[in-house]
C-alpha atoms as a PDB file:
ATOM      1  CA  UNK A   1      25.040 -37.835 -11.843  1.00  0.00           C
ATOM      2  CA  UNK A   2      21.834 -36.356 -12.462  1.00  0.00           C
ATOM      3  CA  UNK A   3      22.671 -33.435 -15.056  1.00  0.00           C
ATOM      4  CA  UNK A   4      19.077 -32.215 -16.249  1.00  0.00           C
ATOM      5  CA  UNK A   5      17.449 -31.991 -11.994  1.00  0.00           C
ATOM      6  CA  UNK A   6      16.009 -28.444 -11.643  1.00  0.00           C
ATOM      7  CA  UNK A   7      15.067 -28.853  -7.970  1.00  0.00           C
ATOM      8  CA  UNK A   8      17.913 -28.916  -5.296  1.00  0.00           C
ATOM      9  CA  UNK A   9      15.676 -30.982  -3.382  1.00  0.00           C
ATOM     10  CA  UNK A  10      16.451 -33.909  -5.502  1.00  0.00           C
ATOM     11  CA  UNK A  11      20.313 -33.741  -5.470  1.00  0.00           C
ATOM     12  CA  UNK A  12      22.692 -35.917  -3.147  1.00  0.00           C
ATOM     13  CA  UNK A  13      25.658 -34.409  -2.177  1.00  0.00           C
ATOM     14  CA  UNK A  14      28.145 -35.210  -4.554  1.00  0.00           C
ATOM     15  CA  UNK A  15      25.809 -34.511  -7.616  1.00  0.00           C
ATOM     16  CA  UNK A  16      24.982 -30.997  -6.237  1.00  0.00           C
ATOM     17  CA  UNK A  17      28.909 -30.420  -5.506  1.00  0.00           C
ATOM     18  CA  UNK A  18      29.898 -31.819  -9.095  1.00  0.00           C
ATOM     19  CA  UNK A  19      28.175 -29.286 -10.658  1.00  0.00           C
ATOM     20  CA  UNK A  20      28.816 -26.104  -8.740  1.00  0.00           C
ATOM     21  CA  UNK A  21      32.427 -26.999  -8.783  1.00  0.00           C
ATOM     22  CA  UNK A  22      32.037 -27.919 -12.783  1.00  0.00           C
ATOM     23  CA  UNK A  23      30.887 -23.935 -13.145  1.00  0.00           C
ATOM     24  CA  UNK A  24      27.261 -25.133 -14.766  1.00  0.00           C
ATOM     25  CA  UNK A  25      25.127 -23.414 -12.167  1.00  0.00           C
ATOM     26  CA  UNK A  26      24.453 -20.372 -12.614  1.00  0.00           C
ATOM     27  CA  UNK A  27      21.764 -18.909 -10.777  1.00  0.00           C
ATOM     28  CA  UNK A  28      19.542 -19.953  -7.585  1.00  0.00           C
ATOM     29  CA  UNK A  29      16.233 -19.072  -7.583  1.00  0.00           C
ATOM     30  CA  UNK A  30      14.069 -19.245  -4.100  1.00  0.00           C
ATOM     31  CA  UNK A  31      10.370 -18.897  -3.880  1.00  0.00           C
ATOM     32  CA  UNK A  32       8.105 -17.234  -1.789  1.00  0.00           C
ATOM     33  CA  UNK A  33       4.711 -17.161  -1.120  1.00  0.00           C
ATOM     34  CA  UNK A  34       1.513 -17.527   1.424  1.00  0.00           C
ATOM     35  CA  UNK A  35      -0.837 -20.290   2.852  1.00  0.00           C
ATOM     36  CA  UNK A  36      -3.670 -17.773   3.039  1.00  0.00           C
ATOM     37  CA  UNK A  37      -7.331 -17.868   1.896  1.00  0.00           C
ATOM     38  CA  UNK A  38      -8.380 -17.201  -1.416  1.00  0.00           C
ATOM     39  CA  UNK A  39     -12.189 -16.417  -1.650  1.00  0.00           C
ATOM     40  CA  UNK A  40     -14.494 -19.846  -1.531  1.00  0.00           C
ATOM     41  CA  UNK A  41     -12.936 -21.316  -4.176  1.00  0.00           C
ATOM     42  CA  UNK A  42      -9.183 -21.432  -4.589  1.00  0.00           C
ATOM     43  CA  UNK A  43      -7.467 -23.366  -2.183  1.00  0.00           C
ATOM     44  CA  UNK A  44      -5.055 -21.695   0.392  1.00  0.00           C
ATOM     45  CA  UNK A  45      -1.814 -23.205  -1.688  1.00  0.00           C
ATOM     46  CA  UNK A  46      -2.227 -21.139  -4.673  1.00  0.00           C
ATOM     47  CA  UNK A  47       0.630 -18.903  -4.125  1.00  0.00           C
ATOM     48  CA  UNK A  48       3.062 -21.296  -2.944  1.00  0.00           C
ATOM     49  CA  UNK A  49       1.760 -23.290  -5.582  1.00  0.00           C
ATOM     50  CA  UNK A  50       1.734 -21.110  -8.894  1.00  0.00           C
ATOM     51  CA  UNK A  51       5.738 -19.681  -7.691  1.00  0.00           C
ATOM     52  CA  UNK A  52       6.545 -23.345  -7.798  1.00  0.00           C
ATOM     53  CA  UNK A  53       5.240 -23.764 -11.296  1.00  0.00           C
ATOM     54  CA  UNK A  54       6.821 -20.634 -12.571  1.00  0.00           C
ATOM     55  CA  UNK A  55      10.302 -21.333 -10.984  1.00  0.00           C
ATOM     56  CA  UNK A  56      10.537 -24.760 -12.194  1.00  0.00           C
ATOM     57  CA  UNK A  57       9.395 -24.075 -15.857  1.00  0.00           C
ATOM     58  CA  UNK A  58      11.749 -21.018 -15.596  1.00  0.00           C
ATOM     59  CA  UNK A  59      14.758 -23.536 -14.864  1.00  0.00           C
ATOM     60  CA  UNK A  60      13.547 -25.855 -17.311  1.00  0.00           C
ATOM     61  CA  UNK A  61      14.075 -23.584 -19.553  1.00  0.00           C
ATOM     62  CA  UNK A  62      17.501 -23.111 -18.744  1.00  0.00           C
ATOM     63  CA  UNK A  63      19.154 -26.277 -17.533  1.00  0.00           C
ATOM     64  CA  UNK A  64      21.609 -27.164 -16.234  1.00  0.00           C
ATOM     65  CA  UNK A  65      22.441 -23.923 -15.181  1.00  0.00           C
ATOM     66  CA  UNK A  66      19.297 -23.190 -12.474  1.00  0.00           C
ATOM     67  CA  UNK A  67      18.476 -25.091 -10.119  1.00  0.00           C
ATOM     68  CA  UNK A  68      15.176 -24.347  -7.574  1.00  0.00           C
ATOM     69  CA  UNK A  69      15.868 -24.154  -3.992  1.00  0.00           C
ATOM     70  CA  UNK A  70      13.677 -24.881  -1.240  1.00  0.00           C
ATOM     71  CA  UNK A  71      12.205 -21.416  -0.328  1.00  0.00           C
ATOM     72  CA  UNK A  72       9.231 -19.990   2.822  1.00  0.00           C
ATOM     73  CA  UNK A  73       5.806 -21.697   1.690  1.00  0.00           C
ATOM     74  CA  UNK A  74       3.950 -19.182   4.292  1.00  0.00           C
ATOM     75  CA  UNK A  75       4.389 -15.427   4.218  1.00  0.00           C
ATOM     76  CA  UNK A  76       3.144 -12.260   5.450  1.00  0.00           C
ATOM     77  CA  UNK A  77      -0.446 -12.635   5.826  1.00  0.00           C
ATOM     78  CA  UNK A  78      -2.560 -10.807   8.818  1.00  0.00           C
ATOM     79  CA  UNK A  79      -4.313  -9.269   6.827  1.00  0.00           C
ATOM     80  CA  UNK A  80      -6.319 -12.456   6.100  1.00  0.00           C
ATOM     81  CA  UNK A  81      -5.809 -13.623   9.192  1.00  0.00           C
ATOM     82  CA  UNK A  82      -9.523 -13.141   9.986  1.00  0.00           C
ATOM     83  CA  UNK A  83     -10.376 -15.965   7.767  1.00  0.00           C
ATOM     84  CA  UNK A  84      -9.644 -19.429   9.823  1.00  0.00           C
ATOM     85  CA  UNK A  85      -6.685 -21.644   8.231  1.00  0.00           C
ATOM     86  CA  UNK A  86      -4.842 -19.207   6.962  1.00  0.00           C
ATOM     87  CA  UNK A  87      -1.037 -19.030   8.164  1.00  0.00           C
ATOM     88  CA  UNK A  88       0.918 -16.221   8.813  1.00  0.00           C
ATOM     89  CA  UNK A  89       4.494 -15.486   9.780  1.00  0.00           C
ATOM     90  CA  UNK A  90       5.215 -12.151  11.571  1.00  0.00           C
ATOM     91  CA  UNK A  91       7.419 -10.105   9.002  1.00  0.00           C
ATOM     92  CA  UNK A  92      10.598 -10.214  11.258  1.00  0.00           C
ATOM     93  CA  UNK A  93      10.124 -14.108  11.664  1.00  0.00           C
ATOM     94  CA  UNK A  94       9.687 -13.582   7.235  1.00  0.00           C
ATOM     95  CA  UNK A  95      12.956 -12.294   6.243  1.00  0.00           C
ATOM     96  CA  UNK A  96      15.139 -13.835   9.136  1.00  0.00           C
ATOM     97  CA  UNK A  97      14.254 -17.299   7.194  1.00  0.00           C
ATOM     98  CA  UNK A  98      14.709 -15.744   3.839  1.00  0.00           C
ATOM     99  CA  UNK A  99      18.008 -14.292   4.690  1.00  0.00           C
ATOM    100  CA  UNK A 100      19.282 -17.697   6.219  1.00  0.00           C
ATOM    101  CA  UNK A 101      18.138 -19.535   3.150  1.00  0.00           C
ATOM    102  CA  UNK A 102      19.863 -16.573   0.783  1.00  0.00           C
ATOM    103  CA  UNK A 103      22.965 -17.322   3.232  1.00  0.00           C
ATOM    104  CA  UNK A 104      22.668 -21.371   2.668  1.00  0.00           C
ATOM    105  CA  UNK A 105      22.820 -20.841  -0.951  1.00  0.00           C
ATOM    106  CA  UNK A 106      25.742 -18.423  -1.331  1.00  0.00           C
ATOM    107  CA  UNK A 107      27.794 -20.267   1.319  1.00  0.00           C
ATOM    108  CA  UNK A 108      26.979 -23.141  -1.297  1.00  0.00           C
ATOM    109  CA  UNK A 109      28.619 -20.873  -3.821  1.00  0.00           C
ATOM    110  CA  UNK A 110      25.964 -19.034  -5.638  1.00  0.00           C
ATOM    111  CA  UNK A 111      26.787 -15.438  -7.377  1.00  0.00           C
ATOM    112  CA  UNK A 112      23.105 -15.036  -8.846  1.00  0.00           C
ATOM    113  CA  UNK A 113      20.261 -15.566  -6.218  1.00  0.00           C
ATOM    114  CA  UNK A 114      16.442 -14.521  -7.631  1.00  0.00           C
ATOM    115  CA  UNK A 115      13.938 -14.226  -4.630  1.00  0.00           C
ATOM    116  CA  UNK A 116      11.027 -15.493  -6.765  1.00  0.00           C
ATOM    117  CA  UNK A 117       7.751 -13.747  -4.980  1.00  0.00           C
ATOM    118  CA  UNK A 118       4.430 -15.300  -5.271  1.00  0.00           C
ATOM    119  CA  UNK A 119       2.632 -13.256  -2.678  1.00  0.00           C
ATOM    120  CA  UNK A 120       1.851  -9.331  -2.716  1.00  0.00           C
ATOM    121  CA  UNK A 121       2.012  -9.280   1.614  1.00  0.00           C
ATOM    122  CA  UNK A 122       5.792  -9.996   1.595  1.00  0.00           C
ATOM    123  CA  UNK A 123       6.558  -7.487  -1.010  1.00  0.00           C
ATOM    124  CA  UNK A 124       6.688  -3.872   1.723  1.00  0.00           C
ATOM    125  CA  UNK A 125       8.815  -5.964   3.643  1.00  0.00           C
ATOM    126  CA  UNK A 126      11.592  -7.346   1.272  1.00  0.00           C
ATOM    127  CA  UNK A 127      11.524  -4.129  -0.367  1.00  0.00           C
ATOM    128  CA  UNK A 128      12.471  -2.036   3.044  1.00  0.00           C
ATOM    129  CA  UNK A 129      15.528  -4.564   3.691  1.00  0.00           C
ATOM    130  CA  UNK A 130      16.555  -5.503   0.764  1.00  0.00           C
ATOM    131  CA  UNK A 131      19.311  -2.862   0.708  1.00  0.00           C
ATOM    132  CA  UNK A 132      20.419  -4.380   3.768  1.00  0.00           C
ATOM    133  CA  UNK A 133      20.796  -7.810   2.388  1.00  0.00           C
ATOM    134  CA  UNK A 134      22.675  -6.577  -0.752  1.00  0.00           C
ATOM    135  CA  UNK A 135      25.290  -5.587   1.884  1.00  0.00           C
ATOM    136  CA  UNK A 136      25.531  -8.819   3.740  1.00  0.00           C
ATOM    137  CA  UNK A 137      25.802 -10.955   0.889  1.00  0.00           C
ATOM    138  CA  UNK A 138      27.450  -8.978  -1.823  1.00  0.00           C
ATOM    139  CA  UNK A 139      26.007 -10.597  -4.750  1.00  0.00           C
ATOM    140  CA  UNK A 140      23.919  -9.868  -7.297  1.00  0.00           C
ATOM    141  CA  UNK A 141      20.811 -11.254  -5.163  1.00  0.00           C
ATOM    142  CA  UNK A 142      17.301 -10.084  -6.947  1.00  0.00           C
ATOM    143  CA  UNK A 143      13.600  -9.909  -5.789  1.00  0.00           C
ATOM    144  CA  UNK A 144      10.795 -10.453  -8.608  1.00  0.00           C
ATOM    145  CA  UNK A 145       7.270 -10.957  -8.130  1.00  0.00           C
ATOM    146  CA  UNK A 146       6.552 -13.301 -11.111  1.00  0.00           C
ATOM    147  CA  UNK A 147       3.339 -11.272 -12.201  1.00  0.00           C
ATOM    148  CA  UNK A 148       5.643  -7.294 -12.694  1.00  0.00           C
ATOM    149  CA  UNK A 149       6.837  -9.552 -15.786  1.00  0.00           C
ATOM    150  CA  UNK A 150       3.512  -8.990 -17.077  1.00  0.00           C
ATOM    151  CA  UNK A 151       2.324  -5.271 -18.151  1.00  0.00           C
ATOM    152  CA  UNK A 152      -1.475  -3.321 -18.274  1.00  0.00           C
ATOM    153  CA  UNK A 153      -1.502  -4.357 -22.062  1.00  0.00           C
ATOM    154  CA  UNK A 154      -1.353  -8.178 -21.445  1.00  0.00           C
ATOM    155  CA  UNK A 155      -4.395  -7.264 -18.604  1.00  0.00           C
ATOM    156  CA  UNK A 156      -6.225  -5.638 -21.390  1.00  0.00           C
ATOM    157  CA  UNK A 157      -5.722  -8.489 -23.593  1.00  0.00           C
ATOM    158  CA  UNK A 158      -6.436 -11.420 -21.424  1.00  0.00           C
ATOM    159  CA  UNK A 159      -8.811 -10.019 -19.246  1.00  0.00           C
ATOM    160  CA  UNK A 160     -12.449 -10.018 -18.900  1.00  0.00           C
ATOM    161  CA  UNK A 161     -13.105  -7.669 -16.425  1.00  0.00           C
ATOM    162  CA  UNK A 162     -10.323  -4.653 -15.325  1.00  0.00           C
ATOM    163  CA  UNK A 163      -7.275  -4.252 -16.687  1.00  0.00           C
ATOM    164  CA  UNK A 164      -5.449  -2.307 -13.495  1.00  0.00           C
ATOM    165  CA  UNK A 165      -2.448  -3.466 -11.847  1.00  0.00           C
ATOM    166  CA  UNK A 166      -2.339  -4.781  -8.957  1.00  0.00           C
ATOM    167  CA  UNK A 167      -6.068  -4.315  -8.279  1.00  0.00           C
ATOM    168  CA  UNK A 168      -7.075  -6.746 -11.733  1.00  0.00           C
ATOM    169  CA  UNK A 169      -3.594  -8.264 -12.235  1.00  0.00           C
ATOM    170  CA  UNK A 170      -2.865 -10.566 -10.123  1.00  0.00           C
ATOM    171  CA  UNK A 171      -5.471  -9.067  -7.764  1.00  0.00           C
ATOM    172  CA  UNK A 172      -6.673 -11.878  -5.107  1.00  0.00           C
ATOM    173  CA  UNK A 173      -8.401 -15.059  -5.974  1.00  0.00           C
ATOM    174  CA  UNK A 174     -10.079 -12.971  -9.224  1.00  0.00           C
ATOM    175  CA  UNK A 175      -9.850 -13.481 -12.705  1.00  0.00           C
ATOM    176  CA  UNK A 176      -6.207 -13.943 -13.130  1.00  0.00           C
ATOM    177  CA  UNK A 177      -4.816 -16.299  -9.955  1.00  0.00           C
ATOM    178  CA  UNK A 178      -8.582 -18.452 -10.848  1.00  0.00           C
ATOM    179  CA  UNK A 179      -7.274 -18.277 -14.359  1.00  0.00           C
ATOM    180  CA  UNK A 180      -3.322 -19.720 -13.517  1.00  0.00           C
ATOM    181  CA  UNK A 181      -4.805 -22.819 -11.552  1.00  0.00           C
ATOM    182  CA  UNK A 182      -7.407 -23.769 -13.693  1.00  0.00           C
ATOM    183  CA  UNK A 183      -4.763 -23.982 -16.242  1.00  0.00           C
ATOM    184  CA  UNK A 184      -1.901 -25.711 -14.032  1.00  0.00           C
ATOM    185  CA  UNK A 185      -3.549 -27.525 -11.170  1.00  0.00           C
ATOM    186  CA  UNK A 186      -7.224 -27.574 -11.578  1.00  0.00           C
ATOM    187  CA  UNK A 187      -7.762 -29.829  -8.658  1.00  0.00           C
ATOM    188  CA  UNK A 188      -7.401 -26.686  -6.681  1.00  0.00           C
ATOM    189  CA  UNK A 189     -10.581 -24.935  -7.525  1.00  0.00           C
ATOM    190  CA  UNK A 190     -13.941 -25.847  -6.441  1.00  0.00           C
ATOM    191  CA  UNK A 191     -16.175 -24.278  -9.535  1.00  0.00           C
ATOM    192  CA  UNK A 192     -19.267 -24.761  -7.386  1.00  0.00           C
ATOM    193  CA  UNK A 193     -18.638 -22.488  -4.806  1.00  0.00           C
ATOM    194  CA  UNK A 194     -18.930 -19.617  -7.537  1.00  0.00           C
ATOM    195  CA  UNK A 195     -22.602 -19.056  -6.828  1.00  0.00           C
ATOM    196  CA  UNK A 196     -21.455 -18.268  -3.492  1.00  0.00           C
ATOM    197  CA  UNK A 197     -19.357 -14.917  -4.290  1.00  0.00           C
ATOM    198  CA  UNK A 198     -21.040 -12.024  -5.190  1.00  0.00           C
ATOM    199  CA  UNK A 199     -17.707 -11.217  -7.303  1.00  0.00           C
ATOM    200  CA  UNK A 200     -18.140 -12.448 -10.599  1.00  0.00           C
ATOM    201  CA  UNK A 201     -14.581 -11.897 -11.952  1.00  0.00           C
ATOM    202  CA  UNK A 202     -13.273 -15.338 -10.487  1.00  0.00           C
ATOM    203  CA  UNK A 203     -16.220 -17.181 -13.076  1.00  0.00           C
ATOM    204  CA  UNK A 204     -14.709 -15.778 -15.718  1.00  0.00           C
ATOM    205  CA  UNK A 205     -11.725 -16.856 -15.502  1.00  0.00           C
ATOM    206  CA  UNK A 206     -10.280 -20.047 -18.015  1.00  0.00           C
ATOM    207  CA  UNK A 207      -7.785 -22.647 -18.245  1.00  0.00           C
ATOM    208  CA  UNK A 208      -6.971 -21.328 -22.293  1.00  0.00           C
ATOM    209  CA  UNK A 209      -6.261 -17.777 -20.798  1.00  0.00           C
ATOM    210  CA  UNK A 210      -4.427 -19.232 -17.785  1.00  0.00           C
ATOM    211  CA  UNK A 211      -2.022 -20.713 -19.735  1.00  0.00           C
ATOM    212  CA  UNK A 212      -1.118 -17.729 -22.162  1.00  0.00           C
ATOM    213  CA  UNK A 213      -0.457 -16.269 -18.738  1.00  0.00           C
ATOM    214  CA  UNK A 214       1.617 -18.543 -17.657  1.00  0.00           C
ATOM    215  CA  UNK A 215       3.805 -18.824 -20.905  1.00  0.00           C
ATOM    216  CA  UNK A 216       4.149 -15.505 -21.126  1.00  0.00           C
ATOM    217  CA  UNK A 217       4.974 -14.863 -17.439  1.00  0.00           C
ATOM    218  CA  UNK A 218       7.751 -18.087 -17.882  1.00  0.00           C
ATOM    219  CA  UNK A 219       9.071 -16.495 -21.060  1.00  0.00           C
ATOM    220  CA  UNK A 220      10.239 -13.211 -19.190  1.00  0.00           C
ATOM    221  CA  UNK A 221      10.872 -14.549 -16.024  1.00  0.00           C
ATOM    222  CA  UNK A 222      13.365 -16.764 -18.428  1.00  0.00           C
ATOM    223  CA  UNK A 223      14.592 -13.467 -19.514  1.00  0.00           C
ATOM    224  CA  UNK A 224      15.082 -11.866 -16.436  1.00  0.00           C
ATOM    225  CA  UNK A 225      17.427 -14.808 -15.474  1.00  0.00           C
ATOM    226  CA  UNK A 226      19.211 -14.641 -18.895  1.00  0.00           C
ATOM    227  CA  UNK A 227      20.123 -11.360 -18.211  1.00  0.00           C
ATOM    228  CA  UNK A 228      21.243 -12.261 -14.325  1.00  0.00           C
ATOM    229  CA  UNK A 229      23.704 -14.994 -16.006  1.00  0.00           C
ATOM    230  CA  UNK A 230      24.940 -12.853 -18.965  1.00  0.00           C
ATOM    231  CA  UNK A 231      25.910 -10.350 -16.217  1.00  0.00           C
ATOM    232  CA  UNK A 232      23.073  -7.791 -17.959  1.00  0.00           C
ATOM    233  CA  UNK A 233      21.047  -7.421 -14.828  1.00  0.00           C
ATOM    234  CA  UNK A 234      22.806  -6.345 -11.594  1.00  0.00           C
ATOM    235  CA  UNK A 235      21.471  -5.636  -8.446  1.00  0.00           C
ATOM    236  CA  UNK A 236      23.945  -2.743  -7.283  1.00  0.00           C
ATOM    237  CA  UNK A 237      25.090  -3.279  -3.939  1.00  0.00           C
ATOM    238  CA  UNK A 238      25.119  -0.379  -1.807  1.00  0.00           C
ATOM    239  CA  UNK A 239      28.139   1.343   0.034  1.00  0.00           C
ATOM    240  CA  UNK A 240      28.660   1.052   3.194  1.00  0.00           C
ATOM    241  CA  UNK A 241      29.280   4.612   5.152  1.00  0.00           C
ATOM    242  CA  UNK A 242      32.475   5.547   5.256  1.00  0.00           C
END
């Protein structure tokens, strides 16, 4: 059996069932994201891509007791809809798949679920239903947007230009998302296309501050979860009307 797997993906049957019955797992955690643009030179992956990194380091971390389920790669996007090649899902069409993945894993007998967010779009959305969803599922079933780990005084440290939140952290395609792939999947930025943007703030950017990001972000996100398992951190469900 394969005892260290963080990814669900990668799990027969029997290995999966082995250790959900055995009491190991813990907690689920399901990203989401967007297949959007991002400027001239990030390519339209990058939030599907850095939620992946983040949720996989984050269970990691804490094997065997997290695993990383398969979560909805495109999100809520219209507004950059006017930019050809990005994808969009209508919100509706957004949460019915998120709620029928958050059903998948508690019928598969998960207590903790963490909606790991990697896109700012989807956020209005979860946040108007999410009260709804607490009721359905009665669990202690959380939504996080990896960068609210991260506070104005890490912005003011590692940034070059801005230090607000959201406009400067994460922002879109600046200084901070440039700085998270040059420093975990450099292959998705084309440097060259900088002369092209009037912004400066995505030049800036480096693979050294990247990565303090992304250990710090990993570090609480770690803690977060920690807290979900220890029983610390629970999403209060609320009552139905009498």
């Amino acid at each position: 059996m394969n005892e260290s797997e963080v990814l669900l993906r990668k799990l027969t049957r029997r290995e999966f069932r082995q250790r959900m019955q055995s009491g190991e797992l813990k907690v689920c955690i399901l990203p989401v994201a967007a297949l959007e643009q991002h400027l001239e030179h990030l390519a339209m992956e990058h939030d599907w891509r850095s939620v992946c990194q983040v949720a996989a380091a984050v269970a990691e971390r804490l094997r065997p007791r997290v695993l990383v389920a398969e979560g909805v790669m495109a999100g809520i996007s219209e507004h950059h809809m006017r930019h050809p090649g990005t994808l969009s899902l209508q919100p509706g069409t957004f949460l019915t798949a998120l709620s029928d993945l958050v059903d998948s894993v508690v019928r598969a007998g998960f207590k903790n679920v963490l909606v790991l967010n990697g896109h700012g779009g989807n956020i209005s959305a979860c946040q108007a239903t999410w009260d709804q969803l607490l009721r359905r599922f009665q669990i202690n079933l959380q939504f996080l947007s990896y960068w609210n780990v991260l506070t104005e005084t890490d912005a003011k440290e590692l940034l070059k230009f801005g230090h607000r939140l959201p406009e400067d952290l994460p922002g879109h395609a600046q200084e901070f998302e440039t700085a998270i792939a040059l420093a975990a999947f450099p292959e998705n930025v084309r440097t060259g296309m900088w002369k092209d943007q009037p912004d400066p703030k995505p030049s800036m950017a480096t693979a050294n501050q990247g990565q303090v990001f992304l250990d710090r972000i990993v570090e609480r996100v770690t803690a977060y979860l920690e807290e979900m398992i220890d029983g610390k951190r629970i999403a209060p469900i609320p009552p139905f009307f009498p």
